[in-house]
N, C-alpha and C. Protein backbone atom coordinates (compact mmCIF):
# COMPACT_ATOMS: atom_id res chain seq x y z
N UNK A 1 0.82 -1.20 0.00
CA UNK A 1 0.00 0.00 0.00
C UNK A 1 0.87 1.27 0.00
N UNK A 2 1.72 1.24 0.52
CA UNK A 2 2.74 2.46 0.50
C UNK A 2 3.29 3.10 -0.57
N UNK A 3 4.09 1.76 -1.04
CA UNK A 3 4.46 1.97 -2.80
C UNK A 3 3.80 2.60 -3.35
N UNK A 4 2.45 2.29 -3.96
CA UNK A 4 1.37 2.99 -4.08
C UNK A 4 1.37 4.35 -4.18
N UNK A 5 1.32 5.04 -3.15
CA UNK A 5 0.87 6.19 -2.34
C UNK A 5 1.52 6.88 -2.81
N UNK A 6 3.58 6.45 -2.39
CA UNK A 6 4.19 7.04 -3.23
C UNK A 6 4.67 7.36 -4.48
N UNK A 7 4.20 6.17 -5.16
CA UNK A 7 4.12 6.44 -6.71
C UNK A 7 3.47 7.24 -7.20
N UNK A 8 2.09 7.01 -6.64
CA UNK A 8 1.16 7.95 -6.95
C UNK A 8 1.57 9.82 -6.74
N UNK A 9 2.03 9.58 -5.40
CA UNK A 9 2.56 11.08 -5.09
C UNK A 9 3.42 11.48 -6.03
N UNK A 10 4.50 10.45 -6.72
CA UNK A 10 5.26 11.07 -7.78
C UNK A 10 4.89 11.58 -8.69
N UNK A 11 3.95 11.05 -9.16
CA UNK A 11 3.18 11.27 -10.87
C UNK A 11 2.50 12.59 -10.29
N UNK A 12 1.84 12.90 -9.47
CA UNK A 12 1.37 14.04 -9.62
C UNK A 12 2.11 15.00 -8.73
N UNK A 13 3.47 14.84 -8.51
CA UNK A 13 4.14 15.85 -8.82
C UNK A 13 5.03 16.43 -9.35
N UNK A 14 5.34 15.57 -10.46
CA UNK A 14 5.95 15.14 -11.68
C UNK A 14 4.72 16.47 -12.41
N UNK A 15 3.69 15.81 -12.67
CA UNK A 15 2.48 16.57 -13.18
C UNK A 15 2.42 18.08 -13.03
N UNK A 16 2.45 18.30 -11.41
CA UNK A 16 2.56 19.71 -10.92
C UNK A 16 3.84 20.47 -11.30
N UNK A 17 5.07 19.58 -11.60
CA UNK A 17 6.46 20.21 -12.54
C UNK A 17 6.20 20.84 -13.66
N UNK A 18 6.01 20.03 -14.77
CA UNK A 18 4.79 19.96 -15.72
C UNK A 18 4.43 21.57 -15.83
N UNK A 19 3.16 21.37 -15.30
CA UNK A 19 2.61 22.50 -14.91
C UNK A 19 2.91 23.77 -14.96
N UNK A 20 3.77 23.67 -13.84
CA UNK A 20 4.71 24.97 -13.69
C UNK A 20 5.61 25.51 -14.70
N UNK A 21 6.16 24.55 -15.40
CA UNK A 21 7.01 24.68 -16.13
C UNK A 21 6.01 25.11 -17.52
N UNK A 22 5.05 24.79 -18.01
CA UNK A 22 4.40 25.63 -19.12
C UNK A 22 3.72 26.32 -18.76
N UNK A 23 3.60 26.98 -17.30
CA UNK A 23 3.04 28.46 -17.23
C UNK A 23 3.78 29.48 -16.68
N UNK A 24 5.49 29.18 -16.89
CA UNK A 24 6.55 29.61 -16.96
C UNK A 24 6.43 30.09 -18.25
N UNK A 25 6.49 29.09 -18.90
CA UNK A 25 6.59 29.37 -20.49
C UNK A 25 5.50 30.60 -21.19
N UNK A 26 4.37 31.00 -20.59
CA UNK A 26 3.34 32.14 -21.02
C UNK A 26 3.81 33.23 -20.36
N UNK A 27 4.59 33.57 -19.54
CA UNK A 27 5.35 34.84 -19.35
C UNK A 27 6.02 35.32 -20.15
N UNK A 28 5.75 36.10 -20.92
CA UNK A 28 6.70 37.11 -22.09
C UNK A 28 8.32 36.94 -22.15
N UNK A 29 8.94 37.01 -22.62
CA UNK A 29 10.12 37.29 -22.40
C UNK A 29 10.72 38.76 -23.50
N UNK A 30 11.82 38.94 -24.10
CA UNK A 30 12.05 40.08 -25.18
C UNK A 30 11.52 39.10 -26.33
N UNK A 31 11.98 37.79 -26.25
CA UNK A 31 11.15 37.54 -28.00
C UNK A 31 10.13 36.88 -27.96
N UNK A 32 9.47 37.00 -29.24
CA UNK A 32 8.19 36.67 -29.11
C UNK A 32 8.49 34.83 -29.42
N UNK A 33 7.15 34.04 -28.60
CA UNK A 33 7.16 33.04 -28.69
C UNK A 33 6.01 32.21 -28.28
N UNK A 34 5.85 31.19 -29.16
CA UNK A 34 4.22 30.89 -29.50
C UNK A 34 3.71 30.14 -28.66
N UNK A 35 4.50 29.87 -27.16
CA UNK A 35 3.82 29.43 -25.98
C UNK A 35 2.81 30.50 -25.09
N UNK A 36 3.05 31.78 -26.20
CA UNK A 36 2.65 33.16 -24.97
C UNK A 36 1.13 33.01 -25.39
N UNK A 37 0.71 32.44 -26.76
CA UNK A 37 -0.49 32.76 -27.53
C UNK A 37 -1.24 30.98 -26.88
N UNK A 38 -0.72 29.93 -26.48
CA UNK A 38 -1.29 28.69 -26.25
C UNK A 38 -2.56 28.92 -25.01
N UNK A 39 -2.69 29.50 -24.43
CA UNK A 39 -3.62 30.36 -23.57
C UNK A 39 -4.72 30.82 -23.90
N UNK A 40 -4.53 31.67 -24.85
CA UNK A 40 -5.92 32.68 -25.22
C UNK A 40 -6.97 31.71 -25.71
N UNK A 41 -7.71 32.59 -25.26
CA UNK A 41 -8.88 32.07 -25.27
C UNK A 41 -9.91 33.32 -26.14
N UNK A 42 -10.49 32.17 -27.89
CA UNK A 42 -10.87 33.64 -28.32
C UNK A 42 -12.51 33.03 -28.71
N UNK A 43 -13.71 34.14 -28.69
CA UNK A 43 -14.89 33.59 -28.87
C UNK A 43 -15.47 33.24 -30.35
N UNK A 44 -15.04 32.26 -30.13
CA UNK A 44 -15.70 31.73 -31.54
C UNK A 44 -16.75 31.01 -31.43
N UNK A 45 -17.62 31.60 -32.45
CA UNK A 45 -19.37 31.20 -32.45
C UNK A 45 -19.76 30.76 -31.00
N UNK A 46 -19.27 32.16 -30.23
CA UNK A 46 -20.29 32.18 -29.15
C UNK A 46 -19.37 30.80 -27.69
N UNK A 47 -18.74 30.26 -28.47
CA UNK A 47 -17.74 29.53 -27.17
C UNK A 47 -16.32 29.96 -27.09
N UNK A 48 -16.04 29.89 -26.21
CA UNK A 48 -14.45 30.33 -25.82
C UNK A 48 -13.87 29.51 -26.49
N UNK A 49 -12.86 29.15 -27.13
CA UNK A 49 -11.72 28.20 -28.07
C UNK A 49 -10.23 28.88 -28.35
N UNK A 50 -9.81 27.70 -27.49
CA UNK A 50 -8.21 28.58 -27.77
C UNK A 50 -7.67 28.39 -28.69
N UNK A 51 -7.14 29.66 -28.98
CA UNK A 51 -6.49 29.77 -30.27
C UNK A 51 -5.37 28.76 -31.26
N UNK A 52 -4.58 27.90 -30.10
CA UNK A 52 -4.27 26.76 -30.72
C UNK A 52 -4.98 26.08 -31.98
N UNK A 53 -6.58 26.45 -31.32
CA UNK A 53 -7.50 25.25 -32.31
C UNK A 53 -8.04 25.99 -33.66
N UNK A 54 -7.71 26.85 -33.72
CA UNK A 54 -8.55 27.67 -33.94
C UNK A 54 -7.24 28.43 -35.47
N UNK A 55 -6.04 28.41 -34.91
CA UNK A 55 -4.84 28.90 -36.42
C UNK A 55 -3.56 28.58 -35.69
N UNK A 56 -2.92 28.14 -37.45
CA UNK A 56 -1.14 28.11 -36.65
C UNK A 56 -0.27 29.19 -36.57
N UNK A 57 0.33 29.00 -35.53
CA UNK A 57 1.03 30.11 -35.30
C UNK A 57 2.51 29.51 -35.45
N UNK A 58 3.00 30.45 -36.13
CA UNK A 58 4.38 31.17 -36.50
C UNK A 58 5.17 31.90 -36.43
N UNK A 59 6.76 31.61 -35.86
CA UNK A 59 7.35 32.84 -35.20
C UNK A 59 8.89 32.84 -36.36
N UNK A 60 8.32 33.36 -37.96
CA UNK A 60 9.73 34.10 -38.82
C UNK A 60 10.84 34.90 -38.00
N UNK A 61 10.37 35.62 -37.55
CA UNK A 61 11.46 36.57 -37.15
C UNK A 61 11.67 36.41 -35.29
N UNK A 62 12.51 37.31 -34.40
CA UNK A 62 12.82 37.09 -33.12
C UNK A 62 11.61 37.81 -32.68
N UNK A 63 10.80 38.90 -32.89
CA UNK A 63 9.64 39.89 -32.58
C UNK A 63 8.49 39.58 -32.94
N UNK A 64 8.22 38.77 -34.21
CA UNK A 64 7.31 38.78 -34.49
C UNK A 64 6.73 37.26 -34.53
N UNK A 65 4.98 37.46 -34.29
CA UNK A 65 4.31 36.14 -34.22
C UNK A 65 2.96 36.29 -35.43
N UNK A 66 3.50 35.24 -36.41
CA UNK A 66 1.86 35.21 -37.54
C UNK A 66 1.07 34.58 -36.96
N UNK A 67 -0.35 34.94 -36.90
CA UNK A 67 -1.19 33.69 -36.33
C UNK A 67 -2.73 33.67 -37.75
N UNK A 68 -2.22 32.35 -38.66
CA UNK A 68 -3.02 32.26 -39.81
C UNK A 68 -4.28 31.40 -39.22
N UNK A 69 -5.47 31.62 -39.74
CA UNK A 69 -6.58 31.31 -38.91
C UNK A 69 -6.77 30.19 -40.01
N UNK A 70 -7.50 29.26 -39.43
CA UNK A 70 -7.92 27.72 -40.65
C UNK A 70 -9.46 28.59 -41.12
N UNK A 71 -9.72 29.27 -40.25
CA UNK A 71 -11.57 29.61 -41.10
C UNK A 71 -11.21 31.70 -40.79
N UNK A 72 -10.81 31.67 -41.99
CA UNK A 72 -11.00 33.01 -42.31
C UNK A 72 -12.55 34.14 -41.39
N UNK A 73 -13.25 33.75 -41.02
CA UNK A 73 -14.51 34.43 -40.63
C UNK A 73 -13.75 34.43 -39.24
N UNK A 74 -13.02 33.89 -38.39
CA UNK A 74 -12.70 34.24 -37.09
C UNK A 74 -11.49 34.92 -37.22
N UNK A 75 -10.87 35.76 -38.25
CA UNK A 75 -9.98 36.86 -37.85
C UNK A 75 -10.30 38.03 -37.49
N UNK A 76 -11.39 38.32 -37.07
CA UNK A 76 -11.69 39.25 -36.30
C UNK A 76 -11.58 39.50 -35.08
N UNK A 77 -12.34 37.69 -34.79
CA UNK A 77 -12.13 37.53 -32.91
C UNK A 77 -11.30 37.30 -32.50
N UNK A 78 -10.13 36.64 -33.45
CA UNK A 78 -8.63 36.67 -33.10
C UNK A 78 -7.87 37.67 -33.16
N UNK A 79 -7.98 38.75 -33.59
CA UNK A 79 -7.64 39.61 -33.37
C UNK A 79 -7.64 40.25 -31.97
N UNK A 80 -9.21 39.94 -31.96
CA UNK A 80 -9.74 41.04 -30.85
C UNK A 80 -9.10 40.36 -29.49
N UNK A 81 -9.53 38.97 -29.55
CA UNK A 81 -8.77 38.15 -28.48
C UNK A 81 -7.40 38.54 -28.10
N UNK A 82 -6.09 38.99 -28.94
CA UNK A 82 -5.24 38.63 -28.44
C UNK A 82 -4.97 40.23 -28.08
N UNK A 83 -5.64 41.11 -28.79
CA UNK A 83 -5.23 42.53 -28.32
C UNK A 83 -5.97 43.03 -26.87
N UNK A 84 -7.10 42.17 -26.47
CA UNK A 84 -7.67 42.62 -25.26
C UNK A 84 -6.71 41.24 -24.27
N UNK A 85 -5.73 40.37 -24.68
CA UNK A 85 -5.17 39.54 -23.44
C UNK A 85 -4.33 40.49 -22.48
N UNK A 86 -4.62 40.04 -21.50
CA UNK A 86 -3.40 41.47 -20.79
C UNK A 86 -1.93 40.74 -20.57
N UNK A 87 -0.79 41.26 -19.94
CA UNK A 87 0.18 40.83 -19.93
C UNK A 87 1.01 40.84 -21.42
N UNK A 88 0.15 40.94 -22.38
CA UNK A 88 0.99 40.95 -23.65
C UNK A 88 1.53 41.91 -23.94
N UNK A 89 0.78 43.22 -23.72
CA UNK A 89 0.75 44.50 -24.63
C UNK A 89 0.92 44.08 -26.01
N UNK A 90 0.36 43.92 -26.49
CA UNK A 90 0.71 44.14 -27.87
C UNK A 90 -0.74 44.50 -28.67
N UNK A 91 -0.62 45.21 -29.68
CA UNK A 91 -1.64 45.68 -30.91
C UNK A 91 -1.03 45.01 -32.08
N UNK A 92 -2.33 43.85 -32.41
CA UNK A 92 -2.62 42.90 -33.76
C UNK A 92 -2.70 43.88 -34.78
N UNK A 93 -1.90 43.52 -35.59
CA UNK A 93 -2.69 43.99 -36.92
C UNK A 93 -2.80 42.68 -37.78
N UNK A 94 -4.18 43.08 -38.91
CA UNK A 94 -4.89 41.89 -39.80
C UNK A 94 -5.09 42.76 -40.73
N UNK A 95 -4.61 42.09 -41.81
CA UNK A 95 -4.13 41.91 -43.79
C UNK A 95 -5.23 41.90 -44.07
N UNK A 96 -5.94 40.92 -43.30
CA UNK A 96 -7.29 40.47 -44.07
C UNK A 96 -7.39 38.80 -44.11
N UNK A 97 -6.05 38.05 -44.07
CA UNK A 97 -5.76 36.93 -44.23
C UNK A 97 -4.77 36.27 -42.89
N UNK A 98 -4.25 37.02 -42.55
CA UNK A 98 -3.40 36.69 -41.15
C UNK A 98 -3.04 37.96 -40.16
N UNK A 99 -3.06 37.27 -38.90
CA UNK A 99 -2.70 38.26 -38.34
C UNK A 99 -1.31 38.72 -37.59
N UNK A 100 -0.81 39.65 -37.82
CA UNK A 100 0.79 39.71 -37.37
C UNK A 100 0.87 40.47 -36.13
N UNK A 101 1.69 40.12 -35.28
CA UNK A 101 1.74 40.20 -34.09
C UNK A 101 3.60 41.17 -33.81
N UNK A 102 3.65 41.89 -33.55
CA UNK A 102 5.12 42.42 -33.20
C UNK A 102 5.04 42.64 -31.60
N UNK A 103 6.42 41.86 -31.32
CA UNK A 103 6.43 42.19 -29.71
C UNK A 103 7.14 43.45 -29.34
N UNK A 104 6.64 44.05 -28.81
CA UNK A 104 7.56 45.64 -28.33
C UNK A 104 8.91 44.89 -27.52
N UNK A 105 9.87 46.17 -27.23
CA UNK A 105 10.89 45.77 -26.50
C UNK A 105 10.26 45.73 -25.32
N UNK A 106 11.10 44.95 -24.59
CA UNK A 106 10.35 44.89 -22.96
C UNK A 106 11.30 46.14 -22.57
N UNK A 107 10.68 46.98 -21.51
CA UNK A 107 11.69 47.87 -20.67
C UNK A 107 11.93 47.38 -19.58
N UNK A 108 13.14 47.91 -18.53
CA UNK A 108 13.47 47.33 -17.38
C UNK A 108 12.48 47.04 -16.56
N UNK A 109 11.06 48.24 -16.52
CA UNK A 109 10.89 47.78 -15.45
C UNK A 109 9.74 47.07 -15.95
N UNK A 110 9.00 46.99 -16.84
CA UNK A 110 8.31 45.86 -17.54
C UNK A 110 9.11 44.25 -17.36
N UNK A 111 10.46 44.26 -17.02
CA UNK A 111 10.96 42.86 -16.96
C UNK A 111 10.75 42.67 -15.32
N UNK A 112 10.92 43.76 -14.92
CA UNK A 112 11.31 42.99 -13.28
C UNK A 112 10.11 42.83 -12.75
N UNK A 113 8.52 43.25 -13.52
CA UNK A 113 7.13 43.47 -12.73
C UNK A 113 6.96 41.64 -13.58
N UNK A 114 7.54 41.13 -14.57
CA UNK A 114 7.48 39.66 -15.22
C UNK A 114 7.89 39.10 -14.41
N UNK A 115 9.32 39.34 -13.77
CA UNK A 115 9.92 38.56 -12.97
C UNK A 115 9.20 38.68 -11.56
N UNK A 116 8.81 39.53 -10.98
CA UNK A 116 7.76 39.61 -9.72
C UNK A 116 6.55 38.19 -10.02
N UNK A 117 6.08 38.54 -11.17
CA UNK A 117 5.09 37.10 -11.94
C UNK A 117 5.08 35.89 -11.93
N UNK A 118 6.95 36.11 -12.58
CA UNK A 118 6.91 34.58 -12.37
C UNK A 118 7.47 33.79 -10.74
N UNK A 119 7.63 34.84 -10.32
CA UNK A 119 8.27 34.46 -8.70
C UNK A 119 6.67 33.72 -7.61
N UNK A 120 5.68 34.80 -8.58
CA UNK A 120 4.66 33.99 -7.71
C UNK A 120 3.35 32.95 -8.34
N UNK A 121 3.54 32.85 -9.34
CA UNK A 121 3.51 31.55 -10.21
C UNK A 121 4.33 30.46 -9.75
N UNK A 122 5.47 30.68 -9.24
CA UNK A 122 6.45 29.48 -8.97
C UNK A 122 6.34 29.41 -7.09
N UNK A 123 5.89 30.27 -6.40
CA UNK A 123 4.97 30.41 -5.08
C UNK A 123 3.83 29.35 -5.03
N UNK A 124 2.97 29.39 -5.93
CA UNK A 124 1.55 28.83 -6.00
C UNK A 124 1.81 27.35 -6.34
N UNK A 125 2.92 27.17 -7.35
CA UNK A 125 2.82 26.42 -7.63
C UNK A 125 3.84 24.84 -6.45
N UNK A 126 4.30 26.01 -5.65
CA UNK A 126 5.18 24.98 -4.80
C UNK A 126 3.97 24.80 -3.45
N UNK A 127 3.56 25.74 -3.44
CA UNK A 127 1.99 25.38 -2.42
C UNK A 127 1.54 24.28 -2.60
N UNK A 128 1.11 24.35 -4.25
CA UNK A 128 0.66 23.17 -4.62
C UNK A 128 1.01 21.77 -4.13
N UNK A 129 2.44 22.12 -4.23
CA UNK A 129 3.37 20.52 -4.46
C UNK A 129 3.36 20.24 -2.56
N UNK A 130 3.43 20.87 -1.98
CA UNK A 130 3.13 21.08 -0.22
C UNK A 130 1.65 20.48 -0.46
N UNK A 131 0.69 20.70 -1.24
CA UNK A 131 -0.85 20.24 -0.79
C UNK A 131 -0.42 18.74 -1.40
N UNK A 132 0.11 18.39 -1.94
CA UNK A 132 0.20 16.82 -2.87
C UNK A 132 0.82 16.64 -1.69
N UNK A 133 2.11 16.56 -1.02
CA UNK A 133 2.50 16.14 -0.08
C UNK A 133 1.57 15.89 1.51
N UNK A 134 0.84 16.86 1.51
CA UNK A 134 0.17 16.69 2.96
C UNK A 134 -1.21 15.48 2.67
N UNK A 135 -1.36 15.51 1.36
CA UNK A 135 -3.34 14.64 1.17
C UNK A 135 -2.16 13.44 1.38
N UNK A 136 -1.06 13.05 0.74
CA UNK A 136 -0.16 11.74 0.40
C UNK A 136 0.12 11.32 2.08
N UNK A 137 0.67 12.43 3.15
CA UNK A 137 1.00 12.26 4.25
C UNK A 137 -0.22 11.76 5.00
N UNK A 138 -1.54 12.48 4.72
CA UNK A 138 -2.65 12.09 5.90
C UNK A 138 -2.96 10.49 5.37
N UNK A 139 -2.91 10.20 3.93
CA UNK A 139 -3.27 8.32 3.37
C UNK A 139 -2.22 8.08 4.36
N UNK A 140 -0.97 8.34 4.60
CA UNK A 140 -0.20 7.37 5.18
C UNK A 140 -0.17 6.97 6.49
N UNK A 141 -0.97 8.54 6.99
CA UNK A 141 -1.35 8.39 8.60
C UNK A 141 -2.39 7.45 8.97
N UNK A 142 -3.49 7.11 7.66
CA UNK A 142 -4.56 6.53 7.52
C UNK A 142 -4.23 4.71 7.85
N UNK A 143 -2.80 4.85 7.84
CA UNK A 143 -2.16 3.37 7.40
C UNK A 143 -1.68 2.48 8.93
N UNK A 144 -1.76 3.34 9.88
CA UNK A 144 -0.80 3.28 10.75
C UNK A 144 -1.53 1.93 11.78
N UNK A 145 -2.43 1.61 11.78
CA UNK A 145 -3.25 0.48 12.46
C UNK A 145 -2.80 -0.54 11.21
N UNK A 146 -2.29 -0.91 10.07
CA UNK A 146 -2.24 -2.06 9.17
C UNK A 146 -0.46 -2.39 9.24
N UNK A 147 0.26 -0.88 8.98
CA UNK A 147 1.48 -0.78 9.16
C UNK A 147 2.28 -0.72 10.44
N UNK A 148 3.65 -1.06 10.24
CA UNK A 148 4.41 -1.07 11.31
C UNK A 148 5.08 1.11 11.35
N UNK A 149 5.30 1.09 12.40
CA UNK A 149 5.51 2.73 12.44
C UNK A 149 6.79 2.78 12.25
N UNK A 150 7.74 1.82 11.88
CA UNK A 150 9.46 1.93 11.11
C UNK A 150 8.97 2.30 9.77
N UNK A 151 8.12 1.73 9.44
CA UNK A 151 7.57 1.41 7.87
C UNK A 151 7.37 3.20 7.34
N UNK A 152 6.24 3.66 8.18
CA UNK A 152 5.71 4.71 8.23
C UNK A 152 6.53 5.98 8.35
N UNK A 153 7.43 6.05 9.15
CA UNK A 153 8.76 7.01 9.30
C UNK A 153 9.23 6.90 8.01
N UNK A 154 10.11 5.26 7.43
CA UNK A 154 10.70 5.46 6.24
C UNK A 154 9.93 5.64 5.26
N UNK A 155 8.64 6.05 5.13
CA UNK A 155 7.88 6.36 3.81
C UNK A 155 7.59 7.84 4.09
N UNK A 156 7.37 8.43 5.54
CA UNK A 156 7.39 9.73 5.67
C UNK A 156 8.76 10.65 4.75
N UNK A 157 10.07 9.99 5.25
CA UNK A 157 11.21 10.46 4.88
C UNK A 157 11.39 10.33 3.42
N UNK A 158 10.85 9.50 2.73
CA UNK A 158 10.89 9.60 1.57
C UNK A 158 9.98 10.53 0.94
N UNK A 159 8.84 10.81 1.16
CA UNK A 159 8.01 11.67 1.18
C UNK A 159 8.10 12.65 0.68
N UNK A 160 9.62 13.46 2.01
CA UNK A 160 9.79 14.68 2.42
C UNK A 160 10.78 14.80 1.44
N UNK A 161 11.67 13.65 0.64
CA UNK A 161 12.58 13.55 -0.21
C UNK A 161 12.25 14.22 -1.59
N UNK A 162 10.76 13.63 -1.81
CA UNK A 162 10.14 13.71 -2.81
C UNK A 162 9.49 15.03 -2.81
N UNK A 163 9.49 15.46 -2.18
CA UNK A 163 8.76 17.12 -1.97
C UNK A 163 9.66 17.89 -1.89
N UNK A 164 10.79 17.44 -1.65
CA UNK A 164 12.22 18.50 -2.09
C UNK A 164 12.71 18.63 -2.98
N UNK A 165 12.96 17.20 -3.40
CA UNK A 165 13.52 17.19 -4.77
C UNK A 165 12.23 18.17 -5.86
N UNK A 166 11.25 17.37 -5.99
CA UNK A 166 10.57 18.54 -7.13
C UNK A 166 10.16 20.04 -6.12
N UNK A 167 10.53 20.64 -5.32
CA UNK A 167 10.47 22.04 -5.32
C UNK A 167 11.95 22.33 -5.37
N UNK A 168 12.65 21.81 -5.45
CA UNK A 168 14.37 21.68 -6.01
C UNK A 168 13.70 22.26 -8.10
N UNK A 169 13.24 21.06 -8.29
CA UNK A 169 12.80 21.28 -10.34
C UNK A 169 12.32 22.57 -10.43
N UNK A 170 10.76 23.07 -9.52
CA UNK A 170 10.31 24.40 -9.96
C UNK A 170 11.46 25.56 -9.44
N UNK A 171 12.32 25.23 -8.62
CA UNK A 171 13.06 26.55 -8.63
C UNK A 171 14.21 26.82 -9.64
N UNK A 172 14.40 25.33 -10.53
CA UNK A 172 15.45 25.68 -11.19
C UNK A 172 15.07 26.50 -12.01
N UNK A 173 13.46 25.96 -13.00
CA UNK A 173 12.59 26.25 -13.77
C UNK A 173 13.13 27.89 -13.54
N UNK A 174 12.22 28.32 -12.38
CA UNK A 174 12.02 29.36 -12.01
C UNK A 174 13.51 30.54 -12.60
N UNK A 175 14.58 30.19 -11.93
CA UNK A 175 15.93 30.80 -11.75
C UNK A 175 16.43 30.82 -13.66
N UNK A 176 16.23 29.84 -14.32
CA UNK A 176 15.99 29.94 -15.59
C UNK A 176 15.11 30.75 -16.39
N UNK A 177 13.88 31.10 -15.93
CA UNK A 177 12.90 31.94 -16.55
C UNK A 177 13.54 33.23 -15.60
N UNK A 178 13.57 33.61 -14.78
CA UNK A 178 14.28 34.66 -14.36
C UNK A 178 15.22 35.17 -14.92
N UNK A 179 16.70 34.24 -15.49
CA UNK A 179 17.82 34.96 -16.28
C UNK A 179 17.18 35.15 -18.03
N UNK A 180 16.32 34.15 -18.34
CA UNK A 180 15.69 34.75 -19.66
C UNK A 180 14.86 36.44 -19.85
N UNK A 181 14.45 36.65 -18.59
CA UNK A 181 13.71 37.83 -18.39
C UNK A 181 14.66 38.50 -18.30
N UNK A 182 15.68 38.40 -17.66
CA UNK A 182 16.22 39.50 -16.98
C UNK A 182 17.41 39.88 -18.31
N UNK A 183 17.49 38.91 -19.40
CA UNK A 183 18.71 39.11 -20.35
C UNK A 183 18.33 39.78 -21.04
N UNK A 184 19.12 40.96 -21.79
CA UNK A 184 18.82 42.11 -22.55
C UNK A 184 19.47 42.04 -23.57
């Protein structure tokens, strides 16, 4: 039963790495890049649909992002979608046929209010990995009338292994998206 528990605890915080790590990736950086657009959410015929589904996106140059729509009648709402997302700043312009996207330069202090962002994105997300650890800790407390309490210590300690090591991953994550922000 233990094995278990802790396997289980791995995968979902393996999962919660995951996680963190592609909503690392929707924080801006100076170039543009087509994890920032995997998010939006634009209204098509009346349902929300993210734009993934909706056109491919393309990044030619270091600034700029094309986003070609598969049904021509939703370049409007794609438009509108990505110029009302906040965090982007940016103003779409549309040809008529695609829409081109230019990322402004980031300024200093536009990087360090990103980096404030991603500091607490990578906060929430180690909460998280603390709540996977405590539901995993109370099953094991649940155990303690079937199990021996040597048993229970060495699965605690591993536990606590396992909850270090991956808030060890989101901070590398983190310290990595930090020097990308912070490089000029």
């Amino acid at each position: 039963m233990i094995p278990e528990i802790l396997a289980d605890t791995k995968a979902r915080m393996e999962r919660a790495v995951e996680a963190a790590k592609e909503d690392f990736s929707t924080v801006r950086t100076g170039r543009a890049n087509t994890a920032l657009f995997q998010k939006i959410l634009v209204d098509y015929y009346g349902s929300p649909t993210p734009l993934a589904q909706l056109a491919s996106l393309n990044n030619p140059e270091a600034r700029t992002i094309i986003v070609t729509p598969y049904d021509k009648s939703a370049l409007k709402a794609i438009e509108q979608a990505i110029r009302d997302t906040p965090n982007l700043g940016v103003n779409p312009t549309n040809d008529g046929n695609i829409v081109r996207v230019t990322m402004p330069e980031l300024t200093e202090e536009r990087r360090k209010e990103y980096v404030k962002l991603v500091r607490s994105k990578g906060e929430d997300h180690k909460v998280h990995l603390r709540g996977i650890r405590r539901k995993s800790k109370d099953e094991l407390d649940g155990l303690k009338s079937e199990v021996g309490e040597d048993e229970l210590v060495r699965a605690e300690k591993e536990l606590d292994g396992l909850t270090r090591a991956h808030v060890d991953l989101i901070d590398d994550a983190l310290k990595r998206k930090e020097a990308e922000l912070l490089e000029v």
